[in-house]
C-alpha atoms as a PDB file:
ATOM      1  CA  UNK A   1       2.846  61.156   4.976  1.00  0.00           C
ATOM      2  CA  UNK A   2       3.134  57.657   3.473  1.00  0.00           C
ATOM      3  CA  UNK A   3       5.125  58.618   0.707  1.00  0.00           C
ATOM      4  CA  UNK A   4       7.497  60.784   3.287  1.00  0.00           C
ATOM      5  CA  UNK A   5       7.572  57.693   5.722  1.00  0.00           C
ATOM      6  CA  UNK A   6       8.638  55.346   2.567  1.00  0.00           C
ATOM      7  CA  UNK A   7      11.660  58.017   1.190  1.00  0.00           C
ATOM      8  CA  UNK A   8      13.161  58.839   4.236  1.00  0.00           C
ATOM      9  CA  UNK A   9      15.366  56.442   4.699  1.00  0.00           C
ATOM     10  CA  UNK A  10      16.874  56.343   1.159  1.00  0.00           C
ATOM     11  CA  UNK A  11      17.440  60.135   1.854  1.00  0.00           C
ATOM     12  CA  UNK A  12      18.515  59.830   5.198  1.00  0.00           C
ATOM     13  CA  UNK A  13      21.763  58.102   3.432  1.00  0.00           C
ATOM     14  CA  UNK A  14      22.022  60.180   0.274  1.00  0.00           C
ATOM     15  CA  UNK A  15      22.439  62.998   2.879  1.00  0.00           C
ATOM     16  CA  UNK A  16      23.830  61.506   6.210  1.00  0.00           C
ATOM     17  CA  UNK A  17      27.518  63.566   5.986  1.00  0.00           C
ATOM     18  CA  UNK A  18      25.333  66.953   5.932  1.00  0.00           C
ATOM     19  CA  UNK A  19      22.828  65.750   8.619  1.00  0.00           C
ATOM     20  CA  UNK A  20      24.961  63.815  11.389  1.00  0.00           C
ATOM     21  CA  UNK A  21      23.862  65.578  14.174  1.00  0.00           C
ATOM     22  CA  UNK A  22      19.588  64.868  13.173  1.00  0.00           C
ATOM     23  CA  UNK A  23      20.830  61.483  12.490  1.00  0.00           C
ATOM     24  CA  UNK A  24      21.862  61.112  15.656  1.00  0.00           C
ATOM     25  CA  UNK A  25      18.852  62.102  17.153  1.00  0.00           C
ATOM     26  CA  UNK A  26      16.723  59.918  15.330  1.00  0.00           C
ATOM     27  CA  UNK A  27      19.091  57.223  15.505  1.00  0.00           C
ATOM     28  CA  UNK A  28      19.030  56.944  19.101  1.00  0.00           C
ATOM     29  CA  UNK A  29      15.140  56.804  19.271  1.00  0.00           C
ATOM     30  CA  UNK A  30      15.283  53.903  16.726  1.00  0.00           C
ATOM     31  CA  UNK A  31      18.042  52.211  19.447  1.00  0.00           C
ATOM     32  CA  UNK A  32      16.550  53.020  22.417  1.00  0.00           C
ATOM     33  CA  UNK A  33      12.774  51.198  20.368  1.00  0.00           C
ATOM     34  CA  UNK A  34      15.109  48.225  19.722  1.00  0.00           C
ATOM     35  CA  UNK A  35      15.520  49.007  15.710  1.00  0.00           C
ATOM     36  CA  UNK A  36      19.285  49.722  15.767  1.00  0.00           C
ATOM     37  CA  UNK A  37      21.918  47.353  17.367  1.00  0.00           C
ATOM     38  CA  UNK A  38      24.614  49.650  16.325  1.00  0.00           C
ATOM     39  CA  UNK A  39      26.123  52.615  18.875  1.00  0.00           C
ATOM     40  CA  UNK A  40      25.095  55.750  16.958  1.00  0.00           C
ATOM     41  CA  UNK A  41      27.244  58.313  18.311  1.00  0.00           C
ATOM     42  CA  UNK A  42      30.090  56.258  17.901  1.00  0.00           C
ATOM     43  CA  UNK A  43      29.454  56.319  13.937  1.00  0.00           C
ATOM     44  CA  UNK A  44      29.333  59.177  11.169  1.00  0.00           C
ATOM     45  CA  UNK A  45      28.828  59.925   7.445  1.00  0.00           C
ATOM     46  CA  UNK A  46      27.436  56.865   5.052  1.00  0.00           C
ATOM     47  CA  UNK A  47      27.374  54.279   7.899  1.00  0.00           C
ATOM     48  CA  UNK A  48      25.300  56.374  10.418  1.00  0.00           C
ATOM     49  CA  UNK A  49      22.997  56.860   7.572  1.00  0.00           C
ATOM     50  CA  UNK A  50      22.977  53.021   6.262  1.00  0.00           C
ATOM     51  CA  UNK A  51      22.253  52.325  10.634  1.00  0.00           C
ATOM     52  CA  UNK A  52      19.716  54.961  11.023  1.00  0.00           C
ATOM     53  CA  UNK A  53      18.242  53.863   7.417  1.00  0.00           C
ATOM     54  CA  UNK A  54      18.478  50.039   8.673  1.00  0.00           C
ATOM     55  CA  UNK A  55      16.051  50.908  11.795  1.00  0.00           C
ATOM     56  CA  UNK A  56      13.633  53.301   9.682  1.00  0.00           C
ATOM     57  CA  UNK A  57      13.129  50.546   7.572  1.00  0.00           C
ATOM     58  CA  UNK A  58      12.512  48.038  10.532  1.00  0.00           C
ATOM     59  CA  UNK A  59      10.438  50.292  11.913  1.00  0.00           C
ATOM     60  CA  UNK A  60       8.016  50.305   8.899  1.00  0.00           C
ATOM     61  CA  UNK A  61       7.969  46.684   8.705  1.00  0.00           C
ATOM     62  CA  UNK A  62       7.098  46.536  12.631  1.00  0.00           C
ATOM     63  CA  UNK A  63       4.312  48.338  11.536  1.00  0.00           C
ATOM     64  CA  UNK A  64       3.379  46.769   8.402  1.00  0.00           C
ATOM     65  CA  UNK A  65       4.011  49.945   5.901  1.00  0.00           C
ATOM     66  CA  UNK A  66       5.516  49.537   2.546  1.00  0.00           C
ATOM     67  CA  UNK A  67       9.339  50.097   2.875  1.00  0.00           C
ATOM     68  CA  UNK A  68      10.077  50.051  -0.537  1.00  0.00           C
ATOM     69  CA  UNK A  69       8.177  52.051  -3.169  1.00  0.00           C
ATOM     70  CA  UNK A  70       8.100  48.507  -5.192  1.00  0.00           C
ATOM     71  CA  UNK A  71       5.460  47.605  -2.288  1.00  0.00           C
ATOM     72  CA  UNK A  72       3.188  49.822  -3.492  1.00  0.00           C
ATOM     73  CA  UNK A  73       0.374  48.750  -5.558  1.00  0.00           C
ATOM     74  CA  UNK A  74       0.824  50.301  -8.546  1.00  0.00           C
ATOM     75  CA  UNK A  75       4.259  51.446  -8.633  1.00  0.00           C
ATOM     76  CA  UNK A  76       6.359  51.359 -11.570  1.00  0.00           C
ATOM     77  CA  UNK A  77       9.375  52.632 -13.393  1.00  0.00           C
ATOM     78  CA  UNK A  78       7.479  55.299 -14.927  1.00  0.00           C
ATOM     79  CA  UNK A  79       7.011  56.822 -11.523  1.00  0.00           C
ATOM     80  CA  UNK A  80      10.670  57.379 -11.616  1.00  0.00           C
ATOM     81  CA  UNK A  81      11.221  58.659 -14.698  1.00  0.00           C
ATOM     82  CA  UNK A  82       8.506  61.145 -14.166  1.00  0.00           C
ATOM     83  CA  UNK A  83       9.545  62.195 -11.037  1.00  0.00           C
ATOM     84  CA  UNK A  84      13.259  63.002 -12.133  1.00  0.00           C
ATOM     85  CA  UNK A  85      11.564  64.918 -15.134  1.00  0.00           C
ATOM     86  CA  UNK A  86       9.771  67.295 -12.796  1.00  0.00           C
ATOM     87  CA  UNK A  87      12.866  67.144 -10.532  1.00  0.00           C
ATOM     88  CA  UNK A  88      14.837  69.062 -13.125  1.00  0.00           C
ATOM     89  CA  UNK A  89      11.615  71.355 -14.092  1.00  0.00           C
ATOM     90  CA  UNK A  90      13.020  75.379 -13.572  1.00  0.00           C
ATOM     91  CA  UNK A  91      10.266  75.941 -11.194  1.00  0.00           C
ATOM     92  CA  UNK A  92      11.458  73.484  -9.150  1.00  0.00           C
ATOM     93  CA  UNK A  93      15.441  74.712  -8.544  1.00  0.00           C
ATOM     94  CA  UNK A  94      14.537  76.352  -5.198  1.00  0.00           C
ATOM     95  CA  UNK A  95      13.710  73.116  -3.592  1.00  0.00           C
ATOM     96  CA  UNK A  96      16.777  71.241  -5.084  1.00  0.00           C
ATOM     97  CA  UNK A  97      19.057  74.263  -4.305  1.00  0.00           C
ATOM     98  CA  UNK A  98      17.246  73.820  -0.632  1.00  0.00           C
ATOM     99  CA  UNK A  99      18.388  70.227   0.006  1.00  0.00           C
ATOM    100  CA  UNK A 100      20.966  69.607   2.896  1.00  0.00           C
ATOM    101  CA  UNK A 101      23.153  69.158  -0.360  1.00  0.00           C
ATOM    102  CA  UNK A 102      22.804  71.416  -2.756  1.00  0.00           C
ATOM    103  CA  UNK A 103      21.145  69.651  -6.181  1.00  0.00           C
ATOM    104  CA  UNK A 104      20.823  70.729  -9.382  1.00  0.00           C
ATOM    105  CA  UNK A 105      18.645  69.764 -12.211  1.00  0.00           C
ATOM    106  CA  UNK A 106      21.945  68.539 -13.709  1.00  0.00           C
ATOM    107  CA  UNK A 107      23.049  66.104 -10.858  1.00  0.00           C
ATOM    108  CA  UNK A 108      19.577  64.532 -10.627  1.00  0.00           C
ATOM    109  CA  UNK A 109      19.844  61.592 -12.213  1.00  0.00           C
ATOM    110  CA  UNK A 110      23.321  60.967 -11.042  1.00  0.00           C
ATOM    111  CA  UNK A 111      22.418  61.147  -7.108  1.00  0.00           C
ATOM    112  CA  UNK A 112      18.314  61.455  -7.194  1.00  0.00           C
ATOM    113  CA  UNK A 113      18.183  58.406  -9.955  1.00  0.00           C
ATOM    114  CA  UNK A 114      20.135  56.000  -7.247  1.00  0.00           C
ATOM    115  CA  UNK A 115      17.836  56.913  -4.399  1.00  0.00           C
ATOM    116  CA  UNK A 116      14.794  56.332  -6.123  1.00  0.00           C
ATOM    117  CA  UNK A 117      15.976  52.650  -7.754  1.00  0.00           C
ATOM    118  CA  UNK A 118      16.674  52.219  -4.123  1.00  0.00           C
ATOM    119  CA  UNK A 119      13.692  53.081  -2.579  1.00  0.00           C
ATOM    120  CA  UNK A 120      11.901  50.848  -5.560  1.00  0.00           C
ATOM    121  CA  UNK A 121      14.159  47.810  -4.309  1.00  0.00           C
ATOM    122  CA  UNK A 122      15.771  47.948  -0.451  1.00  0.00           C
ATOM    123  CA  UNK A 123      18.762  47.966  -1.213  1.00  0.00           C
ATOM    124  CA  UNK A 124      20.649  50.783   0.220  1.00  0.00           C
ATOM    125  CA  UNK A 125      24.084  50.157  -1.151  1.00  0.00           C
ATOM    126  CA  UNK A 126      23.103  51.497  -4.568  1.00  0.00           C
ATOM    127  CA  UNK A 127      23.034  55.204  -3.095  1.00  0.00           C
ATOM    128  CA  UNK A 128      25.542  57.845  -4.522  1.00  0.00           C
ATOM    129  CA  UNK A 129      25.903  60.232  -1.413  1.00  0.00           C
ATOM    130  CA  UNK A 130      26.488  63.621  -2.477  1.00  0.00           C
END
């Protein structure tokens, strides 16, 4: 849960041309609890994402949850590294190939690499969208 809570809003961008419509939805719950300023339906691809990202984020700071994974005691660059190792593991190509984006283990560092460093840090801008 924690872990999910913390990622989704670094995927929420990586993904946000695939997923407008679910970004929508979420978006305007986030508006209508005060964590987005923007209008939602009136914006699409990256920039619903970075909005819907933006109040996700706020969200877990309302709350006082780690928003970043570099929040989390214990966290380090190894964590990364290991988890785009087992990202590219065979057994694993199902769930990449299951993505709202198809990934493979050979465009995991390129798009999954960004949206870790960027869940480590906050800043959104470093995301590659797919």
């Amino acid at each position: 849960g924690r872990a999910c809570a913390i990622m989704n809003p670094y995927y929420a961008v990586l993904f946000a041309p695939a997923v407008e419509e679910e970004l929508r939805m979420v978006g305007n719950i986030f508006k209508e609890a005060g964590f987005i300023e923007a209008d939602v339906d009136g914006l699409s691809g990256r920039a619903l994402g970075m909005a819907v990202a933006e109040g996700m984020i706020g969200f877990e700071r309302k709350i006082g949850s780690p928003a970043t994974l570099g929040e989390v005691p214990g966290f380090t660059d190894g964590h990364i590294e290991r988890a785009l190792t087992a990202a590219k593991n065979p057994q694993l190509k199902m769930k990449l190939e299951n993505m709202p984006v198809k990934l493979t283990a050979e465009t995991v560092d390129e798009h999954m690499g960004p949206v870790l460093q960027a869940a480590k840090t906050g800043d959104l801008e470093l995301i590659v969208n797919v």
